[in-house]
Protein backbone atom coordinates (compact mmCIF):
# COMPACT_ATOMS: atom_id res chain seq x y z
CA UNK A 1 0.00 0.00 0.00
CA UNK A 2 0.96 3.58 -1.30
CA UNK A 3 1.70 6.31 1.64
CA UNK A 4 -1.40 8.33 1.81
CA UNK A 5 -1.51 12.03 1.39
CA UNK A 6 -4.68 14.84 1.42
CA UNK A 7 -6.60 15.48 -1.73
CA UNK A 8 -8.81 18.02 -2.27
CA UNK A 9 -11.10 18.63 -5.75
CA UNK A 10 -12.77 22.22 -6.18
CA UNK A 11 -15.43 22.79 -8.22
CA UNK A 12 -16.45 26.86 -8.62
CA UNK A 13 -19.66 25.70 -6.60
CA UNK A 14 -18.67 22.96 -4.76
CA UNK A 15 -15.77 20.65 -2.74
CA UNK A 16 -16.13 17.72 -4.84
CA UNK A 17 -14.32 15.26 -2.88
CA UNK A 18 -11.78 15.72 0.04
CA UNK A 19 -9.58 12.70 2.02
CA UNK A 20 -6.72 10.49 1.82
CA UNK A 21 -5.67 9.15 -1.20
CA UNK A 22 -2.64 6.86 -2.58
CA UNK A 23 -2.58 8.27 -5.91
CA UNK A 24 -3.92 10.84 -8.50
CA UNK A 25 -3.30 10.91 -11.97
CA UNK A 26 -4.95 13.84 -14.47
CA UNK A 27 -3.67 14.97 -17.67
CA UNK A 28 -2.28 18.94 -18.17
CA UNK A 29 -0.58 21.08 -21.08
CA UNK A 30 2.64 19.26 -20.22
CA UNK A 31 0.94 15.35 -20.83
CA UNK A 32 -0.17 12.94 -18.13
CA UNK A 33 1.25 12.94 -14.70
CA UNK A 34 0.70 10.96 -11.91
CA UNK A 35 1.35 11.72 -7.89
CA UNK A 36 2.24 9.99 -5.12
CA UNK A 37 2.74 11.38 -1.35
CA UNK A 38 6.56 12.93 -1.28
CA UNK A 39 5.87 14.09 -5.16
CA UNK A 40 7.81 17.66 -5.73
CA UNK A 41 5.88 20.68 -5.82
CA UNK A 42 4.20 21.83 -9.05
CA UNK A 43 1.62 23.52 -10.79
CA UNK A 44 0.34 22.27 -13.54
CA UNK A 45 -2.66 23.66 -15.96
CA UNK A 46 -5.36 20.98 -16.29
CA UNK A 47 -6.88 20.07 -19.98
CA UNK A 48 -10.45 18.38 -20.63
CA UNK A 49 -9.85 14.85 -19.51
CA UNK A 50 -10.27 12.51 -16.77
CA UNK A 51 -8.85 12.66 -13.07
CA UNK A 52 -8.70 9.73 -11.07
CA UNK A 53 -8.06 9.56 -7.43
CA UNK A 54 -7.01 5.94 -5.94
CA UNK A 55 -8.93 6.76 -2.54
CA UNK A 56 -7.72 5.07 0.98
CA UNK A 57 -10.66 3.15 2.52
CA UNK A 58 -12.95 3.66 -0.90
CA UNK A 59 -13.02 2.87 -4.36
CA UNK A 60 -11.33 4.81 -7.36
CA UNK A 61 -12.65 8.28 -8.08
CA UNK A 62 -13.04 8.94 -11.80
CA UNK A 63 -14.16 12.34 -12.56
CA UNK A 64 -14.21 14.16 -16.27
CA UNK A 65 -12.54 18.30 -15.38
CA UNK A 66 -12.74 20.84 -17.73
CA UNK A 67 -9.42 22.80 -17.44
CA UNK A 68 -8.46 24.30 -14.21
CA UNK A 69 -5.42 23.09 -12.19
CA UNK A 70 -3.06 20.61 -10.40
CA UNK A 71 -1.33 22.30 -7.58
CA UNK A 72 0.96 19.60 -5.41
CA UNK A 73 2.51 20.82 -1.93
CA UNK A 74 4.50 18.55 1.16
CA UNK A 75 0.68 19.04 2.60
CA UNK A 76 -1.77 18.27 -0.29
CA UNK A 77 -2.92 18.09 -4.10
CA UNK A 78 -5.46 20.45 -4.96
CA UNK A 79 -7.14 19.88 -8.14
CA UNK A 80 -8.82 23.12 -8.87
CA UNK A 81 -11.51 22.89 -11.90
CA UNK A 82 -12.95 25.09 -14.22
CA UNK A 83 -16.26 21.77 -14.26
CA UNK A 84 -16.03 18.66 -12.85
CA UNK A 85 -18.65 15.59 -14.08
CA UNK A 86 -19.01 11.84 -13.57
CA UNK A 87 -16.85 10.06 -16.08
């Protein structure tokens, strides 16, 4: 088992989802990239695809964004989007 970290997704209207997870992957300008806890800090602009969050405790996230952003810290990944539906 992955080391869990905090994950946060931010709708304009809404906290999507918030809690541990082992891994996120999402696709921006740059390609696909995927995070694990102890990941270096970035920021990353987000392009219409899907996120997924491996959740602790739950099963896999999967979530389509419409652009927004991918901001990883030693405390958290923030996954701030422009929309966010059910993939």
């Amino acid at each position: 088992m992955a080391t869990p970290f905090q994950v946060e997704l931010v709708a304009p209207d809404r906290i999507v989802w918030a809690g541990e997870a082992e891994m996120v992957s999402a696709r921006t300008v740059d390609g696909e990239i995927g995070v694990l806890a102890g990941h270096i800090p970035l920021l990353g602009v987000l392009v219409d695809a899907p996120v997924k969050i491996q959740r602790v405790g739950e099963g896999d996230l999967l979530v389509n964004v419409s652009g927004g952003f991918l901001s990883v810290s030693k405390e958290k990944v923030s996954i701030l989007a422009e929309s966010v539906e059910d993939a």
